[in-house]
PDB file of N, CA and C in Angstrom:
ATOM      1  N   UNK A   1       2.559   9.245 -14.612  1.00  0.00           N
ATOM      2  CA  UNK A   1       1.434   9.721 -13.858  1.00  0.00           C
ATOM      3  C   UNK A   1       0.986  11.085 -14.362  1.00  0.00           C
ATOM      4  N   UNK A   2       2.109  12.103 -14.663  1.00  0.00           N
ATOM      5  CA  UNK A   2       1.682  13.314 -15.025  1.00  0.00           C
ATOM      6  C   UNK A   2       1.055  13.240 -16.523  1.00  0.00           C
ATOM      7  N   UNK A   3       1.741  12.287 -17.403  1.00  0.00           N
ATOM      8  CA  UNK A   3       1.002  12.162 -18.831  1.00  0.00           C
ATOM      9  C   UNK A   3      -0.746  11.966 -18.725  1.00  0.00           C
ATOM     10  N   UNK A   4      -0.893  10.889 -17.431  1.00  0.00           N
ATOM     11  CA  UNK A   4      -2.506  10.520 -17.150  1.00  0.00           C
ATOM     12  C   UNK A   4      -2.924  11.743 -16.976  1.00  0.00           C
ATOM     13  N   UNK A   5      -2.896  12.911 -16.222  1.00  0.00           N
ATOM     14  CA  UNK A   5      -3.256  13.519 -15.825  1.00  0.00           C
ATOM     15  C   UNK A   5      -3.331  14.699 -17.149  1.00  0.00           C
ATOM     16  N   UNK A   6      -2.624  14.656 -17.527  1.00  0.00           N
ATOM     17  CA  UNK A   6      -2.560  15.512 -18.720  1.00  0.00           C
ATOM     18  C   UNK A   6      -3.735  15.569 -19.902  1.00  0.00           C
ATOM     19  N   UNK A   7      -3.549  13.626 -20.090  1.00  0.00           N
ATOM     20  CA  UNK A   7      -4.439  13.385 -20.667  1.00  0.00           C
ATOM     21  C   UNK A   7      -6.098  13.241 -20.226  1.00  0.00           C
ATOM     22  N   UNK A   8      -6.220  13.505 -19.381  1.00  0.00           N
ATOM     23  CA  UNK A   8      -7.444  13.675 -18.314  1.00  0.00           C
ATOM     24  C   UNK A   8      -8.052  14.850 -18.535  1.00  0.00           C
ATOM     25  N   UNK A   9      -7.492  15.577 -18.740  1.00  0.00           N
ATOM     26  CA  UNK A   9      -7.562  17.410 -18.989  1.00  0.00           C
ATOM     27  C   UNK A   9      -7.972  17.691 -20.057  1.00  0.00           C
ATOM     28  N   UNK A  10      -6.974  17.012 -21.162  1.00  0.00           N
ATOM     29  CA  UNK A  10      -7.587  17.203 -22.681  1.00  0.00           C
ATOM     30  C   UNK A  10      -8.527  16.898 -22.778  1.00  0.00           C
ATOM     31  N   UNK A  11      -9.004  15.351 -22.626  1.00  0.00           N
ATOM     32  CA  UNK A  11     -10.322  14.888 -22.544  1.00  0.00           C
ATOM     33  C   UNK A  11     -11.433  16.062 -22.109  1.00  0.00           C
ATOM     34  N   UNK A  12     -10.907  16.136 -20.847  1.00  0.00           N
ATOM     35  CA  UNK A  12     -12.064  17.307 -20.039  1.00  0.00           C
ATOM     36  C   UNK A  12     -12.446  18.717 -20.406  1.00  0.00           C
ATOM     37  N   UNK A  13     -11.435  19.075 -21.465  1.00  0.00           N
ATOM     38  CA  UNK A  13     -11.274  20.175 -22.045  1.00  0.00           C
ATOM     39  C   UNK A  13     -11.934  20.428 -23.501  1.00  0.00           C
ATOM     40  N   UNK A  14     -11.768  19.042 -23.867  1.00  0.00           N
ATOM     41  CA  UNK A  14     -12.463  18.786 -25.480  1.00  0.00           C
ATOM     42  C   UNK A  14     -14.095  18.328 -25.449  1.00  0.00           C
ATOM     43  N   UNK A  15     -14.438  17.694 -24.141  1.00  0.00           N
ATOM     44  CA  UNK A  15     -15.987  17.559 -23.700  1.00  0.00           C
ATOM     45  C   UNK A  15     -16.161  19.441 -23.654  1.00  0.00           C
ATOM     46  N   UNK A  16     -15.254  19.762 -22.762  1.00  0.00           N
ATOM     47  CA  UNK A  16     -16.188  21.108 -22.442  1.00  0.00           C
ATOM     48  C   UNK A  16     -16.344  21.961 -24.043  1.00  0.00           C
ATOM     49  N   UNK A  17     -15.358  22.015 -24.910  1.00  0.00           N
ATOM     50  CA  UNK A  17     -15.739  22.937 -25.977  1.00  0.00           C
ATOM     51  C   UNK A  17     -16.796  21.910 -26.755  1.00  0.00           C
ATOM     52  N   UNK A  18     -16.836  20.699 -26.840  1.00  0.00           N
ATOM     53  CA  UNK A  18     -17.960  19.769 -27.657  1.00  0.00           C
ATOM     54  C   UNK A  18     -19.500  20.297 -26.653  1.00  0.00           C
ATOM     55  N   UNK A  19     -19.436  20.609 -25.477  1.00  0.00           N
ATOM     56  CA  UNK A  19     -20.731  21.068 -24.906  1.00  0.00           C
ATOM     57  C   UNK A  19     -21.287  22.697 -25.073  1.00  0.00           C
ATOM     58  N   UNK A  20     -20.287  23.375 -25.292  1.00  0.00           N
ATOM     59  CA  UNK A  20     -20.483  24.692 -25.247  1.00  0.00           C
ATOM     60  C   UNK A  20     -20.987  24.820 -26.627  1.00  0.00           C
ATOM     61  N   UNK A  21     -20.054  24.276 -27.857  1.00  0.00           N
ATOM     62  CA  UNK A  21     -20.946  24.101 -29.133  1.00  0.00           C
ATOM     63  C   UNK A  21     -22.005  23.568 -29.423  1.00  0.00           C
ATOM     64  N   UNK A  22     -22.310  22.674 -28.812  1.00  0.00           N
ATOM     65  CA  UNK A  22     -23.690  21.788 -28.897  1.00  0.00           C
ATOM     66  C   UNK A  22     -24.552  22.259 -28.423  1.00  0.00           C
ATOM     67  N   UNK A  23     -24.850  23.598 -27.002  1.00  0.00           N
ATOM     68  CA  UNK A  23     -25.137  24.115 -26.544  1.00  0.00           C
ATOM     69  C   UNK A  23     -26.103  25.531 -27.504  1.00  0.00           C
ATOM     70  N   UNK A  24     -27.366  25.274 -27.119  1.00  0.00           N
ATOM     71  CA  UNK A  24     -28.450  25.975 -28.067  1.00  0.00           C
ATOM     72  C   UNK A  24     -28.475  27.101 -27.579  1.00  0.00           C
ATOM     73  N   UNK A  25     -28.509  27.976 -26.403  1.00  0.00           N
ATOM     74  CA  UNK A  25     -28.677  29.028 -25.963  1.00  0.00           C
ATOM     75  C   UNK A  25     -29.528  29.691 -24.913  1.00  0.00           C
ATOM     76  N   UNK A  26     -31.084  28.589 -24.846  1.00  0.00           N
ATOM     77  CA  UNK A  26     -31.876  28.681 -23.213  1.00  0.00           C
ATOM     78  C   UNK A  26     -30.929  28.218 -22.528  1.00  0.00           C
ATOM     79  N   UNK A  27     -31.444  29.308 -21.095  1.00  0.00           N
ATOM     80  CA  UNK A  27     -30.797  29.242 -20.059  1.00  0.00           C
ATOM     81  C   UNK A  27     -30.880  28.254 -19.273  1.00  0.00           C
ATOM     82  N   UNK A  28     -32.241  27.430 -19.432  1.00  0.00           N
ATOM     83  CA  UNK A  28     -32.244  26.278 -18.478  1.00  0.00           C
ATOM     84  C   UNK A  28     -30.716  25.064 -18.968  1.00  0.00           C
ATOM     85  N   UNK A  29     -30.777  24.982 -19.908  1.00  0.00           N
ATOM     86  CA  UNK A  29     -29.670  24.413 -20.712  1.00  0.00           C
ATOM     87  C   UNK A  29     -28.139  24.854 -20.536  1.00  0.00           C
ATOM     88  N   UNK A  30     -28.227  25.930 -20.147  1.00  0.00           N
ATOM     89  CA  UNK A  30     -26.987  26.631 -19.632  1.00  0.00           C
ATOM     90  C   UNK A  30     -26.353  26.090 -18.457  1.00  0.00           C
ATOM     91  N   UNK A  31     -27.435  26.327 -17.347  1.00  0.00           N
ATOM     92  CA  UNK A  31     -27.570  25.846 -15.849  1.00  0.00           C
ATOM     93  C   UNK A  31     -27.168  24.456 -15.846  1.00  0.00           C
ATOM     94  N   UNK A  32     -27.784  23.556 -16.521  1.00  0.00           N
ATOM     95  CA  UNK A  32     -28.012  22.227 -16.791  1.00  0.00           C
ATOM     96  C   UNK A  32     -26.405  22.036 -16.941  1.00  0.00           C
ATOM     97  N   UNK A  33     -25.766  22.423 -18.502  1.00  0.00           N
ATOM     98  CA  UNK A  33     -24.474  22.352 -18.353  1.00  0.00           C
ATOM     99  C   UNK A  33     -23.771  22.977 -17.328  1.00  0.00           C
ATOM    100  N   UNK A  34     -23.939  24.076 -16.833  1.00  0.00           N
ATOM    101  CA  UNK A  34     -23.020  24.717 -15.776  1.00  0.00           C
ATOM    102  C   UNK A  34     -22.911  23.478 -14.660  1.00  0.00           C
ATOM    103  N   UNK A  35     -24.042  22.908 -14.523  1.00  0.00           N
ATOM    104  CA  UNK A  35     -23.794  21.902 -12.893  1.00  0.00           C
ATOM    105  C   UNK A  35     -23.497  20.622 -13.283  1.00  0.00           C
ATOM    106  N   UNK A  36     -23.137  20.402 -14.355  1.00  0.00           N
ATOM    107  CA  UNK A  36     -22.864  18.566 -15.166  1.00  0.00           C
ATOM    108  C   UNK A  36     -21.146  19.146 -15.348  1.00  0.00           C
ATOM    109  N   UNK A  37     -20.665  20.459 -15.667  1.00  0.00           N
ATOM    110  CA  UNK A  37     -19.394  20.554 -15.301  1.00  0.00           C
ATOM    111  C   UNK A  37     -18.492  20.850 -14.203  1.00  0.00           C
ATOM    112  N   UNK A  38     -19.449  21.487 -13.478  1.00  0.00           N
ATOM    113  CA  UNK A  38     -18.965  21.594 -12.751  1.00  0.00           C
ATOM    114  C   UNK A  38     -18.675  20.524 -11.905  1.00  0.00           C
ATOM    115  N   UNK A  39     -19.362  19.697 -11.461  1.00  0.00           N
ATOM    116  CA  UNK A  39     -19.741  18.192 -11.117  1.00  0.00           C
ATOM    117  C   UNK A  39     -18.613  17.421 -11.512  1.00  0.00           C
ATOM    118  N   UNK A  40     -18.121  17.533 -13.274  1.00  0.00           N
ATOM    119  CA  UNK A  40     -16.977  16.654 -13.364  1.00  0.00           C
ATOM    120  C   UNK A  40     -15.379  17.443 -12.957  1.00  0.00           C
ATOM    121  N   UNK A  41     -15.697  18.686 -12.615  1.00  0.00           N
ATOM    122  CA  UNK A  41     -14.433  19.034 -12.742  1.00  0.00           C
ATOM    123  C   UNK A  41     -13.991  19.374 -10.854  1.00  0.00           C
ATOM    124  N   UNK A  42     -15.186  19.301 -10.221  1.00  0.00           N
ATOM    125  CA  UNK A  42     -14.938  18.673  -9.029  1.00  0.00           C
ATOM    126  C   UNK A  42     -14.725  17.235  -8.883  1.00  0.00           C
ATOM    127  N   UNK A  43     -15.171  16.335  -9.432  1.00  0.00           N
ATOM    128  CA  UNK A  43     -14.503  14.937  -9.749  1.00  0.00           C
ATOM    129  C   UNK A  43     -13.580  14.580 -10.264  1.00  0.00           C
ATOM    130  N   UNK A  44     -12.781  15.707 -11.245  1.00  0.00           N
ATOM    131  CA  UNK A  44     -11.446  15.097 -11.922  1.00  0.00           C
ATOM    132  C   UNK A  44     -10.271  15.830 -10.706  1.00  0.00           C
ATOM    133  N   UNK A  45     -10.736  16.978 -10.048  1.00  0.00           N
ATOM    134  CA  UNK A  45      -9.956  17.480  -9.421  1.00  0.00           C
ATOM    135  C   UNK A  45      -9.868  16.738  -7.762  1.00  0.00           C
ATOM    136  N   UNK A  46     -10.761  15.553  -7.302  1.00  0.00           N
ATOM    137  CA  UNK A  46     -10.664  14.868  -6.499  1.00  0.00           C
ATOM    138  C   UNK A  46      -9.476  13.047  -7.190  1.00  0.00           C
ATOM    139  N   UNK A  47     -10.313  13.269  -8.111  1.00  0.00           N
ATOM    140  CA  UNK A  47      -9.340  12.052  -8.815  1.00  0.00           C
ATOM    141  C   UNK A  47      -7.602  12.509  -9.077  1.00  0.00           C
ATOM    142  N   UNK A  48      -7.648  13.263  -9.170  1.00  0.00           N
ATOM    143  CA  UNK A  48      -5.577  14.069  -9.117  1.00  0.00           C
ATOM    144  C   UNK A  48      -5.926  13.625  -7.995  1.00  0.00           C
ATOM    145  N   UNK A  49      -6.219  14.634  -7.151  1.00  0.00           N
ATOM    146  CA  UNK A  49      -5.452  14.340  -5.248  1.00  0.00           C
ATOM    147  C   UNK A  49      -5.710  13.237  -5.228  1.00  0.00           C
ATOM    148  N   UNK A  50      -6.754  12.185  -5.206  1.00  0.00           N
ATOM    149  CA  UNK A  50      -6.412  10.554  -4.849  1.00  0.00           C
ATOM    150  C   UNK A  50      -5.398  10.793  -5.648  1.00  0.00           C
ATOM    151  N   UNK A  51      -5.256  10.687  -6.682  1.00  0.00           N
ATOM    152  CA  UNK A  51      -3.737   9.629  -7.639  1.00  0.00           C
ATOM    153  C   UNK A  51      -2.605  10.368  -6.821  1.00  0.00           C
ATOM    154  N   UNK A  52      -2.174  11.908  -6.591  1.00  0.00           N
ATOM    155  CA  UNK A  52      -1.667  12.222  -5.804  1.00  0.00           C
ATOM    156  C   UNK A  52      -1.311  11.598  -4.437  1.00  0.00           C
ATOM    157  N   UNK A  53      -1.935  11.303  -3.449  1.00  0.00           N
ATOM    158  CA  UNK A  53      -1.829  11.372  -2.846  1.00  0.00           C
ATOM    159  C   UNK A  53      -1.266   9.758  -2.424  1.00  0.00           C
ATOM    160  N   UNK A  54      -2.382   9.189  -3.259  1.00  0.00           N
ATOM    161  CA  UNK A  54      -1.246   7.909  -3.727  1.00  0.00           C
ATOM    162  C   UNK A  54       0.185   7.699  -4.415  1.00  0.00           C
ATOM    163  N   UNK A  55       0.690   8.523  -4.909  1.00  0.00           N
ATOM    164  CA  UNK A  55       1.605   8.468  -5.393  1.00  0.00           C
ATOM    165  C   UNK A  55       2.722   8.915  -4.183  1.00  0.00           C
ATOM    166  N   UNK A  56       2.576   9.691  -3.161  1.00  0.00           N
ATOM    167  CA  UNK A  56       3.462  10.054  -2.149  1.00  0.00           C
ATOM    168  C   UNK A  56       3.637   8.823  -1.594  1.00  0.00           C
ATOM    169  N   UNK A  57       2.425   8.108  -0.822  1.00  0.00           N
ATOM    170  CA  UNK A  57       2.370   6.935  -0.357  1.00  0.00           C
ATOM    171  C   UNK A  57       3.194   5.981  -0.909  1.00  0.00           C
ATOM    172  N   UNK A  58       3.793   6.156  -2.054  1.00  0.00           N
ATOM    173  CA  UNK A  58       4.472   5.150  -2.777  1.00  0.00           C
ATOM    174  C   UNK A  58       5.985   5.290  -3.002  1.00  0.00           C
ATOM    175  N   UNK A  59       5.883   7.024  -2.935  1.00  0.00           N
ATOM    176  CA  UNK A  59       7.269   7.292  -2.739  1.00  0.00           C
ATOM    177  C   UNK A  59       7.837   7.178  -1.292  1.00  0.00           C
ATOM    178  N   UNK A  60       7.013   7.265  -0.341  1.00  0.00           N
ATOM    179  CA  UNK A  60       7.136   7.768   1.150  1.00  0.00           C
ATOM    180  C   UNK A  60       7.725   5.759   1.095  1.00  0.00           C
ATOM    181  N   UNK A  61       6.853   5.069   0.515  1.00  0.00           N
ATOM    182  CA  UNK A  61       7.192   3.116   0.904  1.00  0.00           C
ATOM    183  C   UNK A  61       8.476   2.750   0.206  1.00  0.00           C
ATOM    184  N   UNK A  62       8.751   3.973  -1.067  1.00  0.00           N
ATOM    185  CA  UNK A  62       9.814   3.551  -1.754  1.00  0.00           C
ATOM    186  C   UNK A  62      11.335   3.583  -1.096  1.00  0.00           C
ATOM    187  N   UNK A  63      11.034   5.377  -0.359  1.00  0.00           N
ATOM    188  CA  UNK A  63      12.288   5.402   0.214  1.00  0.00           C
ATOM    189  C   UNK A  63      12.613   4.792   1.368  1.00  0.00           C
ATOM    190  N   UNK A  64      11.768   4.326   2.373  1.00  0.00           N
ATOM    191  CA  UNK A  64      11.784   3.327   3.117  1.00  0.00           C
ATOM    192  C   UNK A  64      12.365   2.048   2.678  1.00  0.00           C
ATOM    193  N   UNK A  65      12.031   1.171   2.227  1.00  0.00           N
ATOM    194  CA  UNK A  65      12.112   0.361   1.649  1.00  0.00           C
ATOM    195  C   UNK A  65      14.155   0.149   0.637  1.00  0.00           C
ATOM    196  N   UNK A  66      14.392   1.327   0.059  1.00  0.00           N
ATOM    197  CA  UNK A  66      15.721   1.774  -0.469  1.00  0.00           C
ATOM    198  C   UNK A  66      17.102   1.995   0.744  1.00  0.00           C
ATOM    199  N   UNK A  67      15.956   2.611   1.529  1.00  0.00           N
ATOM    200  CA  UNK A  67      17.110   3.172   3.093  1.00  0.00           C
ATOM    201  C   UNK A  67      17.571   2.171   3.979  1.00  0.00           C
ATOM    202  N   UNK A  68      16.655   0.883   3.913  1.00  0.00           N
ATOM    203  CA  UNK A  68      16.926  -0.491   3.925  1.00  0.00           C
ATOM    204  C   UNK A  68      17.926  -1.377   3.732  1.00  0.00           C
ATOM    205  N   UNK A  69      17.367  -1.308   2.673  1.00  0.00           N
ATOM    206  CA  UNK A  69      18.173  -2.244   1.158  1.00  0.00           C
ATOM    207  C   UNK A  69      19.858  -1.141   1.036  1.00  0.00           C
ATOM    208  N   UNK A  70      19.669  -0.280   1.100  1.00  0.00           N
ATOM    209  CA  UNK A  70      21.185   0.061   1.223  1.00  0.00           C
ATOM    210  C   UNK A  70      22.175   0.139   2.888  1.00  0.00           C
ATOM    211  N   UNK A  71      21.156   0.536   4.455  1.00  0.00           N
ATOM    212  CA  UNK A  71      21.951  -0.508   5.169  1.00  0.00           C
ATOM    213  C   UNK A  71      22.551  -1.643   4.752  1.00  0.00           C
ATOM    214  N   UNK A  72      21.508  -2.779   4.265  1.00  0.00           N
ATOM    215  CA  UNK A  72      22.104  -3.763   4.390  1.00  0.00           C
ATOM    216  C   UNK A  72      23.545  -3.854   3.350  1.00  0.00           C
ATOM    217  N   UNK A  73      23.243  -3.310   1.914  1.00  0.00           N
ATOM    218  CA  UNK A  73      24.565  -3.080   1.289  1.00  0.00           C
ATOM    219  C   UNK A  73      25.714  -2.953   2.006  1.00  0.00           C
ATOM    220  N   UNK A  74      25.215  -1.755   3.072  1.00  0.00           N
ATOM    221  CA  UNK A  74      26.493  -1.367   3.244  1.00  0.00           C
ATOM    222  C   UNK A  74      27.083  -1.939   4.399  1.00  0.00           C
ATOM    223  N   UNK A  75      26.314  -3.161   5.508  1.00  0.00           N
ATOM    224  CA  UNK A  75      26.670  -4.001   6.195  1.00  0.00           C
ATOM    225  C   UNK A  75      27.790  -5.230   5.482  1.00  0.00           C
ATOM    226  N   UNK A  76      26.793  -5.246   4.001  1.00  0.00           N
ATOM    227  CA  UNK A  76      28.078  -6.370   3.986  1.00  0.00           C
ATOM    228  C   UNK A  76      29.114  -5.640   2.984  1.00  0.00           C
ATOM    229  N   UNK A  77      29.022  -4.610   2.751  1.00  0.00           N
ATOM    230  CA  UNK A  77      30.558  -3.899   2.344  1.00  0.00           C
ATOM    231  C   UNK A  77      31.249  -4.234   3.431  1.00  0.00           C
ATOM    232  N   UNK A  78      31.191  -3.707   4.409  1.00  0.00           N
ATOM    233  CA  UNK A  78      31.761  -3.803   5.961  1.00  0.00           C
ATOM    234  C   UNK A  78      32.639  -5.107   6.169  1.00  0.00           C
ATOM    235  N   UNK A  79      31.371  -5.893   5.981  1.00  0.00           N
ATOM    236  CA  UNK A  79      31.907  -7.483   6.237  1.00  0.00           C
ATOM    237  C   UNK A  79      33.279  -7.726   5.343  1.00  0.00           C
ATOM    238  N   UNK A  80      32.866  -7.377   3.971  1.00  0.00           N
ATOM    239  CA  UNK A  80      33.761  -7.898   3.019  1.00  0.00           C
ATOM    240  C   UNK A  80      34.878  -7.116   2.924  1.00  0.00           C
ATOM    241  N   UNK A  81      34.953  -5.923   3.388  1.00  0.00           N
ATOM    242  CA  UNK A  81      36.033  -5.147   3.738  1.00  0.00           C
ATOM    243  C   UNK A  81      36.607  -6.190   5.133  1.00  0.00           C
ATOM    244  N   UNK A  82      36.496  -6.121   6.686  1.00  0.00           N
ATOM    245  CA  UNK A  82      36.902  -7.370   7.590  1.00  0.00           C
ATOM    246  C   UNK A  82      37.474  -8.489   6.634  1.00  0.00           C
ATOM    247  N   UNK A  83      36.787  -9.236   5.834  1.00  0.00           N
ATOM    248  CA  UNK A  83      37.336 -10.682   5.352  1.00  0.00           C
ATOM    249  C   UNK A  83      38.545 -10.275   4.120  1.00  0.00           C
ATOM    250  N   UNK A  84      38.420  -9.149   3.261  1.00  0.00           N
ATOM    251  CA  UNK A  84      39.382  -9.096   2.826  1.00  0.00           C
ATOM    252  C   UNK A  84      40.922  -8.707   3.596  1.00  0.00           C
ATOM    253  N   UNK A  85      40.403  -7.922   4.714  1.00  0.00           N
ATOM    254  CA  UNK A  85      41.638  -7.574   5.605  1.00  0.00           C
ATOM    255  C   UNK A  85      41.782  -8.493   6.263  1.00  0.00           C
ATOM    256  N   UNK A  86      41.683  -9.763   6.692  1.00  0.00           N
ATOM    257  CA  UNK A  86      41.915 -10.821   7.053  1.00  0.00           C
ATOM    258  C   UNK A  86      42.663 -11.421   6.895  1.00  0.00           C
ATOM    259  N   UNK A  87      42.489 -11.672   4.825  1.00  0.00           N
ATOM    260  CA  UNK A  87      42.912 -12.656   4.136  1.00  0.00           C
ATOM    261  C   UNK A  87      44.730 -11.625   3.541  1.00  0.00           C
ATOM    262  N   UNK A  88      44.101 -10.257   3.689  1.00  0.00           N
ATOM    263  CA  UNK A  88      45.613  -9.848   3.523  1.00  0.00           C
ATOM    264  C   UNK A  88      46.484  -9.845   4.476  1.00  0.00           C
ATOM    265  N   UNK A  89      45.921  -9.893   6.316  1.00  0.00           N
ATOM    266  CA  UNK A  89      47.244 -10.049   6.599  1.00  0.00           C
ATOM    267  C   UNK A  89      47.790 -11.180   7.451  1.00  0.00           C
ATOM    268  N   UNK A  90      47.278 -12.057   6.151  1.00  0.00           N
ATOM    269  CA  UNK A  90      47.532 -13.729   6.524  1.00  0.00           C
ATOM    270  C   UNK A  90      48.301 -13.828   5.350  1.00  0.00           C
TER     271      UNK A  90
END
């Protein structure tokens, strides 16, 4: 997840120096770029917190889901501990 994000940046980082070079020098053109980046970098910085925020959601279902699955482990440790003490003192 953090590599995506990483790579999200570069991208966003290599548009911005490809615009600043391409970039002639009127100001209307300035403006123009100032609000087309700004624009994406309020959009890449909403796209982290979704992926973020999804990603808790996933850890928050994971450990649920683990805290589970190891009760039950450890129910039938239990058991199989009982049946082996059973069978030993028979």
């Amino acid at each position: 997840m953090e590599i995506i994000v990483i790579f999200l940046l570069l991208i966003l980082i290599t548009l911005v120096v490809f615009a600043v070079l391409k970039m002639t020098g009127s100001s209307e053109k300035k403006e123009t770029l100032e609000a087309v980046l700004n624009a994406k970098f309020i959009d890449f910085s909403d796209r982290i917190r979704l992926t973020m925020d999804k990603t808790r959601e996933e850890v928050e279902k994971s450990k649920d889901f683990l805290s589970k699955n190891a009760l039950k482990t450890l129910e039938h440790i239990t058991g199989m501990n009982e049946v082996v003490g059973s069978l030993v003192k028979q």
